[in-house]
PDB file of N, CA and C in Angstrom:
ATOM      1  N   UNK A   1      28.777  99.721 232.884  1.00  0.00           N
ATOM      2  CA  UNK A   1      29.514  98.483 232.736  1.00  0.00           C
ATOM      3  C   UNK A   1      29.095  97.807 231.431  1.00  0.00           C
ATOM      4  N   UNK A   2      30.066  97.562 230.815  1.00  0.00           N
ATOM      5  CA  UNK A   2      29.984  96.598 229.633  1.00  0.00           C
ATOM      6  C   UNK A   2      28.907  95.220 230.195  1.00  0.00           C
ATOM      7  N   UNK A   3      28.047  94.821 228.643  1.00  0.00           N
ATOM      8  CA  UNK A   3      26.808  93.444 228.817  1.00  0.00           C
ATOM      9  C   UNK A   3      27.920  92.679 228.458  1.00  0.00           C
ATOM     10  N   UNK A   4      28.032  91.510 229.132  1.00  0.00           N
ATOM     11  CA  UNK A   4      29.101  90.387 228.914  1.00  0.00           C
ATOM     12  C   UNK A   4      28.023  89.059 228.525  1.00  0.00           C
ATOM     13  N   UNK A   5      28.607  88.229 227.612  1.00  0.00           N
ATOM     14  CA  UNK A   5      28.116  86.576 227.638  1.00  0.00           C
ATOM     15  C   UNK A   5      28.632  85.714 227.484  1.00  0.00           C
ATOM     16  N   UNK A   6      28.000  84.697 228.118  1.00  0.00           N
ATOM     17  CA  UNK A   6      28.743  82.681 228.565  1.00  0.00           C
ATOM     18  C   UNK A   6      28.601  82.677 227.191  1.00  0.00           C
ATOM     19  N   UNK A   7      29.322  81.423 226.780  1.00  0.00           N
ATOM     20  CA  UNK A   7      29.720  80.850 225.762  1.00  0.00           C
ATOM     21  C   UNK A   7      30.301  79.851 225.900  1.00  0.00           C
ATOM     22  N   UNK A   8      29.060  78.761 225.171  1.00  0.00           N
ATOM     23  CA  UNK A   8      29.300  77.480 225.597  1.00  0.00           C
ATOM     24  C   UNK A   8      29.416  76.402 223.951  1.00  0.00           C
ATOM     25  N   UNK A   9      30.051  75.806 223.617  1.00  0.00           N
ATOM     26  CA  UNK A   9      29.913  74.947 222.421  1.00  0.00           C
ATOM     27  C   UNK A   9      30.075  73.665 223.016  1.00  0.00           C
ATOM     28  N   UNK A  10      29.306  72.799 222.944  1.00  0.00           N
ATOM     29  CA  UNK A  10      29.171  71.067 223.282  1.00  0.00           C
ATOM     30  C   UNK A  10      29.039  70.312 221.989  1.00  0.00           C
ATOM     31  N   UNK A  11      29.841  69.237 222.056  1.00  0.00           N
ATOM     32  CA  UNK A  11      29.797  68.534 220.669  1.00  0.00           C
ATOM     33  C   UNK A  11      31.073  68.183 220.831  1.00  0.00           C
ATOM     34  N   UNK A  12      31.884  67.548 219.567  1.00  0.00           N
ATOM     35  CA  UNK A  12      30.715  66.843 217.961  1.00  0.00           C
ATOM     36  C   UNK A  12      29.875  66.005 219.051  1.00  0.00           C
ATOM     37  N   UNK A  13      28.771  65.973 217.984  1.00  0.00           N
ATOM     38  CA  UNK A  13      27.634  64.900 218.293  1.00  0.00           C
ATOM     39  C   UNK A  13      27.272  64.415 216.973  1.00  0.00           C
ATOM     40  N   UNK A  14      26.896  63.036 216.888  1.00  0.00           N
ATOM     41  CA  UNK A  14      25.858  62.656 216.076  1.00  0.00           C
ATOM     42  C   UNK A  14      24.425  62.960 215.795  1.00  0.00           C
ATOM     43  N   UNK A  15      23.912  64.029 214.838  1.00  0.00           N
ATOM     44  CA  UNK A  15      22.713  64.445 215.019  1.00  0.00           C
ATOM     45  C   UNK A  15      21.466  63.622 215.117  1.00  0.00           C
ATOM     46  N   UNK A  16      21.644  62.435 214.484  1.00  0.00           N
ATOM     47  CA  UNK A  16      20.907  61.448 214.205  1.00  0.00           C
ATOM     48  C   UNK A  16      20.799  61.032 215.656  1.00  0.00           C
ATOM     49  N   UNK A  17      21.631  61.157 216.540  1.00  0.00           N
ATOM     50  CA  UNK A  17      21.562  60.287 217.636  1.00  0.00           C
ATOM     51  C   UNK A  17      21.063  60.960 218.783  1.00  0.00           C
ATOM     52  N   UNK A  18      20.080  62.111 218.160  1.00  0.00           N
ATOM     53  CA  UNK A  18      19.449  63.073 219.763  1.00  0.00           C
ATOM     54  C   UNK A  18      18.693  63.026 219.295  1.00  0.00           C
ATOM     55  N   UNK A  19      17.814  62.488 220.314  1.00  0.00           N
ATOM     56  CA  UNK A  19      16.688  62.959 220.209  1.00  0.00           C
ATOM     57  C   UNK A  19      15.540  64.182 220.051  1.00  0.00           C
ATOM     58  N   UNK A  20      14.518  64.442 219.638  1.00  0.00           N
ATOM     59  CA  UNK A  20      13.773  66.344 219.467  1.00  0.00           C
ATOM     60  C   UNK A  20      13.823  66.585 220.866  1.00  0.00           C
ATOM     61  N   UNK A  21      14.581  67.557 221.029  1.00  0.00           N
ATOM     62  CA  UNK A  21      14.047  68.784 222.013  1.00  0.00           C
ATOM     63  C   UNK A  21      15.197  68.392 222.865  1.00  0.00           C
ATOM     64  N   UNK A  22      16.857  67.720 222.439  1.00  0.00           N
ATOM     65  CA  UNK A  22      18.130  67.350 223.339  1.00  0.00           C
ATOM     66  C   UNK A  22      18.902  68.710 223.419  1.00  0.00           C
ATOM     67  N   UNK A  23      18.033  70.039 223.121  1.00  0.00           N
ATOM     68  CA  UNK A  23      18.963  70.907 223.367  1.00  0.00           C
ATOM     69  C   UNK A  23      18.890  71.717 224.737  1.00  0.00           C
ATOM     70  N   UNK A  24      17.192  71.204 225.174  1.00  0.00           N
ATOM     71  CA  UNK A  24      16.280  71.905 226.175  1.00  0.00           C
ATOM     72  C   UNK A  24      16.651  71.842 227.328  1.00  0.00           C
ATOM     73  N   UNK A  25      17.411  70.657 227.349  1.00  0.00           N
ATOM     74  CA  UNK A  25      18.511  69.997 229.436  1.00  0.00           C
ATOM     75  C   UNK A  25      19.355  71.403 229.178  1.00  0.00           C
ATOM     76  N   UNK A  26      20.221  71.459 228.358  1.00  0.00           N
ATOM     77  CA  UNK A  26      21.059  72.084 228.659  1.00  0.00           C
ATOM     78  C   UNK A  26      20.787  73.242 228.463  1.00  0.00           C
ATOM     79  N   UNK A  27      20.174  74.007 228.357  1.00  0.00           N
ATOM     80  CA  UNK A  27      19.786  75.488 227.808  1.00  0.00           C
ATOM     81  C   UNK A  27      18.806  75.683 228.631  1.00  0.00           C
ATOM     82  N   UNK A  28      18.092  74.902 229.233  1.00  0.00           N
ATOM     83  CA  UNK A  28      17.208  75.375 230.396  1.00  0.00           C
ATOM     84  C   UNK A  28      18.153  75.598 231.621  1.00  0.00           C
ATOM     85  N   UNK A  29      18.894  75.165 231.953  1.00  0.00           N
ATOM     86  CA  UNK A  29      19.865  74.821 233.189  1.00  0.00           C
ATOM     87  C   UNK A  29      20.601  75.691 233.263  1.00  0.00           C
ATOM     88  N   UNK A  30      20.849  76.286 231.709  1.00  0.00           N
ATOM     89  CA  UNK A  30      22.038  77.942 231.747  1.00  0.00           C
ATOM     90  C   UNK A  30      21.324  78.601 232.088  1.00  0.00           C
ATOM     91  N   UNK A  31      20.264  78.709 231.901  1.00  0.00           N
ATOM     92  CA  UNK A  31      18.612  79.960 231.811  1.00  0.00           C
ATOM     93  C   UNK A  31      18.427  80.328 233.076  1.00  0.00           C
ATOM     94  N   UNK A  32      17.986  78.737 233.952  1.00  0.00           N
ATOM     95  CA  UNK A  32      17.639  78.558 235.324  1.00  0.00           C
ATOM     96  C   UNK A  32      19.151  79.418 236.268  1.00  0.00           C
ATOM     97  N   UNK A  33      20.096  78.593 235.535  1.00  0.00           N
ATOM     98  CA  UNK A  33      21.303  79.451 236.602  1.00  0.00           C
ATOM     99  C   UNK A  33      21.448  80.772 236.702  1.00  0.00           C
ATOM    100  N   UNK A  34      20.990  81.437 235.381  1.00  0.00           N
ATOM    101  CA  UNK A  34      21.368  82.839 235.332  1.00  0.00           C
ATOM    102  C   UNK A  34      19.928  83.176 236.398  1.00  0.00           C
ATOM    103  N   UNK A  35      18.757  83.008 235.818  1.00  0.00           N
ATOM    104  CA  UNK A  35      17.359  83.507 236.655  1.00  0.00           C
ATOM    105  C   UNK A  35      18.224  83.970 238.046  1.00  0.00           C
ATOM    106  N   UNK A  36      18.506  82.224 238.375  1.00  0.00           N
ATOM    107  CA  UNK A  36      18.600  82.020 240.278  1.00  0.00           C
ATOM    108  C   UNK A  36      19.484  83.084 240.289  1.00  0.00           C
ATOM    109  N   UNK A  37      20.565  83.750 239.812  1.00  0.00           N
ATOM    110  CA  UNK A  37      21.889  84.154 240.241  1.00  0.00           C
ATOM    111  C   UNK A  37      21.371  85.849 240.003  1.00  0.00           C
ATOM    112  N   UNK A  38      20.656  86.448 239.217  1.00  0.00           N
ATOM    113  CA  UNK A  38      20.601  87.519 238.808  1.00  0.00           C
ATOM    114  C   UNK A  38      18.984  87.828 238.551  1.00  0.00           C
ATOM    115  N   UNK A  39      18.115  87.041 238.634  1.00  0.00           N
ATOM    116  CA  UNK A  39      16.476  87.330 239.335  1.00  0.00           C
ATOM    117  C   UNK A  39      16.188  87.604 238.201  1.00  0.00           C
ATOM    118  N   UNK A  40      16.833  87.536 236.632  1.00  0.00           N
ATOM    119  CA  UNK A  40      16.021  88.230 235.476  1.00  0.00           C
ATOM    120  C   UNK A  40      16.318  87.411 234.198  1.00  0.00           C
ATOM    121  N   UNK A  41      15.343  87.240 233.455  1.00  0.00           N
ATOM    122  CA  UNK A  41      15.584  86.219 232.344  1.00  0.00           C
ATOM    123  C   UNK A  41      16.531  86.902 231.113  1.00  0.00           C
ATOM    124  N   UNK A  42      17.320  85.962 230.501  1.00  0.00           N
ATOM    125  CA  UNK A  42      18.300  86.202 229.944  1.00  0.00           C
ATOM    126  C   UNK A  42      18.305  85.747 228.806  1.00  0.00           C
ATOM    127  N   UNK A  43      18.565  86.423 227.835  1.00  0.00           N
ATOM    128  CA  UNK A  43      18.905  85.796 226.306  1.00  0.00           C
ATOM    129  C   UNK A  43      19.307  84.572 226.009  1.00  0.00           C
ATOM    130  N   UNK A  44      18.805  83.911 225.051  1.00  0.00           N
ATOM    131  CA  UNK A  44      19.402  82.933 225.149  1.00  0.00           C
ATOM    132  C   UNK A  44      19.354  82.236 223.041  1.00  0.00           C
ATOM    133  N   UNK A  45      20.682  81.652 222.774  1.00  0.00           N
ATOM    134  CA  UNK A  45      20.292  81.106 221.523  1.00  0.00           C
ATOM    135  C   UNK A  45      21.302  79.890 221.668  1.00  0.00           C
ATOM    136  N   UNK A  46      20.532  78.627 221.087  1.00  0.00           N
ATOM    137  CA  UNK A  46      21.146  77.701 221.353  1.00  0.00           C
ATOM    138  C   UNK A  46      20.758  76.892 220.219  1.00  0.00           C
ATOM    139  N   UNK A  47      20.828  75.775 219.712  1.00  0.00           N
ATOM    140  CA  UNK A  47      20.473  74.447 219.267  1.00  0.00           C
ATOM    141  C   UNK A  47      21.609  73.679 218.432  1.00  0.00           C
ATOM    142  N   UNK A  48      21.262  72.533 217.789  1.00  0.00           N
ATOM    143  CA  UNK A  48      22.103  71.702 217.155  1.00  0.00           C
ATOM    144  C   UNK A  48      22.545  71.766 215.720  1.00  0.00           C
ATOM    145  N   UNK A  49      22.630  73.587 215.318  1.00  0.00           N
ATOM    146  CA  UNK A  49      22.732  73.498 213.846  1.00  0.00           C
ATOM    147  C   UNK A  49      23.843  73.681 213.252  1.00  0.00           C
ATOM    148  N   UNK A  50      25.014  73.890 214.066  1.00  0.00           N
ATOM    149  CA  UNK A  50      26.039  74.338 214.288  1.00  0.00           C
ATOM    150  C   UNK A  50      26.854  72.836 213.604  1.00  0.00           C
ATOM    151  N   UNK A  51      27.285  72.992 211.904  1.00  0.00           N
ATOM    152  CA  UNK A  51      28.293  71.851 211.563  1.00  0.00           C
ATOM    153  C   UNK A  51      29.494  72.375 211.511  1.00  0.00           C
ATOM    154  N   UNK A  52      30.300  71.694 211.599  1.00  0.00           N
ATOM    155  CA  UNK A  52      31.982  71.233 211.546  1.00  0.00           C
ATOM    156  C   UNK A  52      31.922  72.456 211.024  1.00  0.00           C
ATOM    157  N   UNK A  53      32.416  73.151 210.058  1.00  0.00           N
ATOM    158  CA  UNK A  53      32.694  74.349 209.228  1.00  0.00           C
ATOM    159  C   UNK A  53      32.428  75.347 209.805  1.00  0.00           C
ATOM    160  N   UNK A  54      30.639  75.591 210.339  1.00  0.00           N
ATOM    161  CA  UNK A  54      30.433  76.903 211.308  1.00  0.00           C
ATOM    162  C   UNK A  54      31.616  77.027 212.679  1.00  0.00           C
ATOM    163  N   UNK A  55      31.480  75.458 213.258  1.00  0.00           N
ATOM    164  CA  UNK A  55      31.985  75.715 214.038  1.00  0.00           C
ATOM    165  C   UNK A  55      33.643  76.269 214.202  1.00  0.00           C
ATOM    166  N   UNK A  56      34.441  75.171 213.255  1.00  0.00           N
ATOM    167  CA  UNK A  56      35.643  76.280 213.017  1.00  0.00           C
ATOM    168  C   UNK A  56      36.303  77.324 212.489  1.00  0.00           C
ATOM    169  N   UNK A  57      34.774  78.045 212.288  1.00  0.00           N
ATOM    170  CA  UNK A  57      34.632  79.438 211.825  1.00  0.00           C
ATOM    171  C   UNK A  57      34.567  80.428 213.438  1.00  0.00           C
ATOM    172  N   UNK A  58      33.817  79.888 213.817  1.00  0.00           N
ATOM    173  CA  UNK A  58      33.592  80.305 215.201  1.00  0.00           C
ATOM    174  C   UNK A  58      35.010  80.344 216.276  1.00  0.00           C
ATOM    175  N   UNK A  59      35.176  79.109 215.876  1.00  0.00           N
ATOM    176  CA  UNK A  59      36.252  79.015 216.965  1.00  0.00           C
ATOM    177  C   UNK A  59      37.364  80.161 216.773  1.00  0.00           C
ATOM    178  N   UNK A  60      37.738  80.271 215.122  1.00  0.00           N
ATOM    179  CA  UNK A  60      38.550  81.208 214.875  1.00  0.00           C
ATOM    180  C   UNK A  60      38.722  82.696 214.895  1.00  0.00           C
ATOM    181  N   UNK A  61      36.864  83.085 215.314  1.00  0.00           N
ATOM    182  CA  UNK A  61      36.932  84.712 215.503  1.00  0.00           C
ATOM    183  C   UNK A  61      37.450  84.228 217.799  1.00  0.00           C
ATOM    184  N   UNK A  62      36.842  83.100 218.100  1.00  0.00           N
ATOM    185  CA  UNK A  62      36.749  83.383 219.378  1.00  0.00           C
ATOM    186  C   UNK A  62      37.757  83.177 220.035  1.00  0.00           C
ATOM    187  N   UNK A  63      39.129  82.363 219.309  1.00  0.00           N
ATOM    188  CA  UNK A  63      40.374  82.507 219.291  1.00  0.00           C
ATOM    189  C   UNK A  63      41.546  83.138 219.475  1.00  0.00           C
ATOM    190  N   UNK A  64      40.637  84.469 219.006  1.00  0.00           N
ATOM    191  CA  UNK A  64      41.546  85.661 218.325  1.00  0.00           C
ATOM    192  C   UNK A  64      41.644  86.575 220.123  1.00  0.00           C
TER     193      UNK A  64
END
């Protein structure tokens, strides 16, 4: 069987306006769900570096 992955983009945000370590709620909670659901830790890449441009770069391969 084909490895499949979630894919999640949250935002716009103001970067200025999170606090260090506002990526950790939500990226622990995907982590924790996968653990509980499938007993094994899972890849994971996440944080807030992602500007306007990456992102509608992104959007446009994930579009397709």
């Amino acid at each position: 069987m084909a490895n499949q992955y979630w894919v999640c983009i949250i935002g716009p945000v103001e970067k200025s306006e999170l606090p260090d370590g506002a990526d950790n709620p939500p990226r622990s909670a995907a982590i924790n769900a996968v653990i509980n659901m499938l007993n094994k830790q899972p890849e994971c890449w996440s944080g807030w570096g992602c500007n306007q441009e990456t992102f509608e770069k992104i959007m446009a391969v994930w579009n397709k």
